[in-house]
N, C-alpha and C. Protein backbone atom coordinates (compact mmCIF):
# COMPACT_ATOMS: atom_id res chain seq x y z
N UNK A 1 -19.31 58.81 -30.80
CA UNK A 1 -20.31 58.20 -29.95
C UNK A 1 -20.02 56.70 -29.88
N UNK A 2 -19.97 56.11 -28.90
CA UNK A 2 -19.84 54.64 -28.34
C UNK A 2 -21.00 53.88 -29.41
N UNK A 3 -20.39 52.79 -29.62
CA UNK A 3 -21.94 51.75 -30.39
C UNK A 3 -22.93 51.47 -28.75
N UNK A 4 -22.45 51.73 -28.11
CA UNK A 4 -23.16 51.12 -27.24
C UNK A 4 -24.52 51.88 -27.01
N UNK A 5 -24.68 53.22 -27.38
CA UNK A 5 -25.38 54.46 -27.29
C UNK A 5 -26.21 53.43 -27.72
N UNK A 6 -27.70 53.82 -27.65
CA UNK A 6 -28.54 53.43 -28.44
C UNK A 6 -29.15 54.93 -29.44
N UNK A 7 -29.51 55.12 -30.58
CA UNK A 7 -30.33 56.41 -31.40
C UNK A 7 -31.78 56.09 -30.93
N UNK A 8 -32.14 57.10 -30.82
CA UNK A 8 -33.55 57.11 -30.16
C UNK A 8 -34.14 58.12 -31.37
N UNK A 9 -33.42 58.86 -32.18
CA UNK A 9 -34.10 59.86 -33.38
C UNK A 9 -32.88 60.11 -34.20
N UNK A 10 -33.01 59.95 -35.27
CA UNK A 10 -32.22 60.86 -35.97
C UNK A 10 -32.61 61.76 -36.95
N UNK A 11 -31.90 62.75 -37.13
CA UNK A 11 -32.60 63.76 -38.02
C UNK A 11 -31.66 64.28 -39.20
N UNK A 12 -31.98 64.12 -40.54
CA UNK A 12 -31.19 64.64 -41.32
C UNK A 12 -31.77 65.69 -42.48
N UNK A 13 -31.03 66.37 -42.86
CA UNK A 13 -31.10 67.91 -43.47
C UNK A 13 -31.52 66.92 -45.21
N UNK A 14 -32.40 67.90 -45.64
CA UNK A 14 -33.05 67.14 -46.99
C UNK A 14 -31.82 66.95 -47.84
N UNK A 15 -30.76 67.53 -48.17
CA UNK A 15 -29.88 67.32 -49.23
C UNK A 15 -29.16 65.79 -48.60
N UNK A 16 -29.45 65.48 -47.72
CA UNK A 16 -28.61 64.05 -47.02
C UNK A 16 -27.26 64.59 -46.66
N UNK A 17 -27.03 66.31 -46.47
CA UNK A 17 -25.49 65.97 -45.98
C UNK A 17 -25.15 66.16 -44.58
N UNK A 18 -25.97 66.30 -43.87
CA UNK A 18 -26.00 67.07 -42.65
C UNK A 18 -26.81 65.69 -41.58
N UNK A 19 -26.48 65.18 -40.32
CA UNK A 19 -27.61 64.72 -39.62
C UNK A 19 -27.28 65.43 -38.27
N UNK A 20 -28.09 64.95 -37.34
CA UNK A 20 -28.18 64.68 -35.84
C UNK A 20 -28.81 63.64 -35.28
N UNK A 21 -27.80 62.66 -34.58
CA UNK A 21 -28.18 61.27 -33.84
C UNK A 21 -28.31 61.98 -32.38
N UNK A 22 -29.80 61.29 -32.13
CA UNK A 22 -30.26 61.73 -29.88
C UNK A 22 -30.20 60.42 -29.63
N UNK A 23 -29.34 60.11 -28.61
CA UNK A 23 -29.26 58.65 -28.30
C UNK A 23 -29.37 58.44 -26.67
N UNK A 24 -29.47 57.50 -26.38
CA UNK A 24 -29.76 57.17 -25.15
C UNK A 24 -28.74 55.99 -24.45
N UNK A 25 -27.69 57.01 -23.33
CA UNK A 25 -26.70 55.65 -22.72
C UNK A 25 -26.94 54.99 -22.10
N UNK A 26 -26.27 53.30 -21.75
CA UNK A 26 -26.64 52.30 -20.73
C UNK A 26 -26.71 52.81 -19.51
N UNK A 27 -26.37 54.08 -19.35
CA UNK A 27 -26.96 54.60 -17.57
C UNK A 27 -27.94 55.28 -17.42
N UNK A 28 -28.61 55.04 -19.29
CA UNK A 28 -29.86 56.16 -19.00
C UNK A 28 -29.67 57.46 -18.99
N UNK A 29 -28.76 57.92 -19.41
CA UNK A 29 -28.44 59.76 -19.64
C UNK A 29 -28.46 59.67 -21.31
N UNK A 30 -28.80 61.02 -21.66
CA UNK A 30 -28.91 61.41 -23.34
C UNK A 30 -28.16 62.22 -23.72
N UNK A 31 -28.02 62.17 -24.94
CA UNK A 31 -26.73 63.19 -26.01
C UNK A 31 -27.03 62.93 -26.94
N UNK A 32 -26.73 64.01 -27.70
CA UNK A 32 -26.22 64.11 -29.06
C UNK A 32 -25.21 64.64 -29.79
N UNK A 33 -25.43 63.83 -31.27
CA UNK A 33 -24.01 64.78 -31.88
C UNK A 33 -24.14 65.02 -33.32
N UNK A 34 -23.81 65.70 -34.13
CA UNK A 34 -23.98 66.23 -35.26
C UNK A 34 -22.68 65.96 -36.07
N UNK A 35 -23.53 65.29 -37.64
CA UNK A 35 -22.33 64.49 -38.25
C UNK A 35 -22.73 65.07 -39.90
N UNK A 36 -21.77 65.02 -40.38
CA UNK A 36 -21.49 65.28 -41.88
C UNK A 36 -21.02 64.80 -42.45
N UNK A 37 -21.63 64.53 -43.97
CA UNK A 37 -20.90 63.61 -44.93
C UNK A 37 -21.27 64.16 -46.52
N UNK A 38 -19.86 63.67 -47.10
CA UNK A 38 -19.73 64.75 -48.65
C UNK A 38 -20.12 63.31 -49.54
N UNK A 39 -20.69 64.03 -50.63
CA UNK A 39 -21.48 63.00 -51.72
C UNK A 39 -20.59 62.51 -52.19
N UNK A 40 -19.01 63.33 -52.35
CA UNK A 40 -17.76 62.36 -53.39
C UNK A 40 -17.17 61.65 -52.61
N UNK A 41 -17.38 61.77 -51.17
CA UNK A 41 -16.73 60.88 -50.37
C UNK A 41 -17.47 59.62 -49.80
N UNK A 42 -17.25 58.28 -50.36
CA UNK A 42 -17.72 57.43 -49.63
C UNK A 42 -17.65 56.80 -48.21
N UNK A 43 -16.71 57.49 -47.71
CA UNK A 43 -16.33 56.75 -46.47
C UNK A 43 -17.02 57.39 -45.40
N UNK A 44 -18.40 57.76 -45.71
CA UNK A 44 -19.63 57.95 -44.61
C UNK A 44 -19.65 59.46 -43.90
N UNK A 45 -19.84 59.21 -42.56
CA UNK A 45 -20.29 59.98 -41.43
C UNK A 45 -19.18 60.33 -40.78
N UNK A 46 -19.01 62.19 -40.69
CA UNK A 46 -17.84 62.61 -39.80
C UNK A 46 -18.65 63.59 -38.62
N UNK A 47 -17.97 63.11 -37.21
CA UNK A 47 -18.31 64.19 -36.60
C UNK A 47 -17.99 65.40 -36.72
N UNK A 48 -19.07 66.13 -36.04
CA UNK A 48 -18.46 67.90 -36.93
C UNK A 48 -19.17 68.50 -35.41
N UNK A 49 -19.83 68.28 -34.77
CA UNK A 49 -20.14 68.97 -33.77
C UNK A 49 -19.68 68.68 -32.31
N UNK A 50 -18.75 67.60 -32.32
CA UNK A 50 -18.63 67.22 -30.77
C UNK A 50 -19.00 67.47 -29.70
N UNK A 51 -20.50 67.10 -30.03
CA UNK A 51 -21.26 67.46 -28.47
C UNK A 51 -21.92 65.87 -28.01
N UNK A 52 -21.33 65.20 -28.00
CA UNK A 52 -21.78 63.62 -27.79
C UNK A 52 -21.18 63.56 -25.87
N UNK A 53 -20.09 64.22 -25.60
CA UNK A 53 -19.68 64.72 -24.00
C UNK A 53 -21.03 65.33 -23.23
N UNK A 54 -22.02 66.04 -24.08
CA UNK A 54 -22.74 66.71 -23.22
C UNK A 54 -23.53 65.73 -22.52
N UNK A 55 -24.22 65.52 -21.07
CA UNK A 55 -24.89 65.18 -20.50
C UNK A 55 -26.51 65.33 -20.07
N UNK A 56 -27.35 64.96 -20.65
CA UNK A 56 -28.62 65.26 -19.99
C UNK A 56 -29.37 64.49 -19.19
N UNK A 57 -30.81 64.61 -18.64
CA UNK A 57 -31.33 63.19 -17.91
C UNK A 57 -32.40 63.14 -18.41
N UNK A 58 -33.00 64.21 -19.83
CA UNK A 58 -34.35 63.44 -20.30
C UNK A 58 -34.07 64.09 -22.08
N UNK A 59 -34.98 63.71 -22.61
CA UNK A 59 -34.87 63.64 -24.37
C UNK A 59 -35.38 65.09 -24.38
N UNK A 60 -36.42 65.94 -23.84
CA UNK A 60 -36.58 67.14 -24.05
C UNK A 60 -35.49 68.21 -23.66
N UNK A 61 -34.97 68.38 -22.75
CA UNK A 61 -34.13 68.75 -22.64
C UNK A 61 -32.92 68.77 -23.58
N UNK A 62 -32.75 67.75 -24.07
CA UNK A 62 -31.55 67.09 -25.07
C UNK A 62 -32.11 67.70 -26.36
N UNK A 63 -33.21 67.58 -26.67
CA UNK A 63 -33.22 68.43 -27.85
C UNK A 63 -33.38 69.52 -27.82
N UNK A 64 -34.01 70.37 -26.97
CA UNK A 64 -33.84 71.70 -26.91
C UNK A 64 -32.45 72.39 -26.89
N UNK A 65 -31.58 71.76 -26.12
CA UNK A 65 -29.94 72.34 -26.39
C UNK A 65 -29.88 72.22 -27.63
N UNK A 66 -29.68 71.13 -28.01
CA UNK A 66 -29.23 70.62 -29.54
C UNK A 66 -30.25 71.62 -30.77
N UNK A 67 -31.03 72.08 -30.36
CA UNK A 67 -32.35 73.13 -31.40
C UNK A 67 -31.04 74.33 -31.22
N UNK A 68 -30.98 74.47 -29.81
CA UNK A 68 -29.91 76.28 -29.58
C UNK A 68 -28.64 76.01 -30.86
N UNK A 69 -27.90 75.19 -30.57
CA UNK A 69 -26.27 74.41 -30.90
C UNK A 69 -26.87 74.59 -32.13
N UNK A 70 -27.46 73.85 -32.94
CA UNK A 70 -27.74 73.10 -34.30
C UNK A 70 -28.79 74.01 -34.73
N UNK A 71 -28.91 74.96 -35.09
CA UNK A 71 -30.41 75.65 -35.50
C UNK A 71 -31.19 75.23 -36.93
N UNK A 72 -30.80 74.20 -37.62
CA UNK A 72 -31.35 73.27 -39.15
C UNK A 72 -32.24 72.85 -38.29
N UNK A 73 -31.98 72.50 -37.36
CA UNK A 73 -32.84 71.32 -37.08
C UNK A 73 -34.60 71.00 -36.20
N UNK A 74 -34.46 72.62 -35.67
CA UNK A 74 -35.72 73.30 -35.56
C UNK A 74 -36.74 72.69 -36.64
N UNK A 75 -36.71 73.27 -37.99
CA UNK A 75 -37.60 73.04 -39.03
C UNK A 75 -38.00 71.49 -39.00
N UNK A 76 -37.03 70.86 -39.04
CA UNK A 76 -36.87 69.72 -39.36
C UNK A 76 -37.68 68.66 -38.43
N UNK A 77 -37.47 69.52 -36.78
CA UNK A 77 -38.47 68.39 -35.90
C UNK A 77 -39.67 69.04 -35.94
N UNK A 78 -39.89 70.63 -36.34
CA UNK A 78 -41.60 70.82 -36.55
C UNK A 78 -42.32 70.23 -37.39
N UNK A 79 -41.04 69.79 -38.83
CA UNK A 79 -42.13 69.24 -39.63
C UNK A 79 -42.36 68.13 -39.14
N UNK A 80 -41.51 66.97 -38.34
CA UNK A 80 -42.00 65.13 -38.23
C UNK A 80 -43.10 65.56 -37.35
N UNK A 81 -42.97 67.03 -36.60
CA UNK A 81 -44.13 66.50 -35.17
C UNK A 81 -45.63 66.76 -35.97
């Protein structure tokens, strides 16, 4: 994902190894992408889902794909809502 994206949510799996960044591009279209990172490894955040290509034009939409794609993450936005 570009720095330029802005994150509008992110969501990560309780053990901290798992997230999903929903971000929002300078043309105003949304994506996300799903990243992983191992506790012995310090060198952060790897993409693992390459869906940051996909295109949407509103945040509901964008997460509902990403709920189908990513199914952790269901639980995870019933509990913040």
């Amino acid at each position: 994902m570009a720095h330029i994206n802005k994150v509008w949510k992110s969501i990560e799996t309780s053990d901290g190894s798992h997230c999903v960044d929903f971000f929002e591009r300078p043309e105003q279209t949304f994506g996300f992408e799903e990243y992983r990172r191992d506790a012995e490894d310090l060198s952060g955040w790897f993409v693992i889902g390459n869906f940051s290509s996909r295109i949407f034009i509103n945040k509901i939409d964008t997460i509902e794909v990403a709920s189908i794609l990513i199914p952790w993450i269901v639980a995870r936005i019933k509990r913040d809502r």
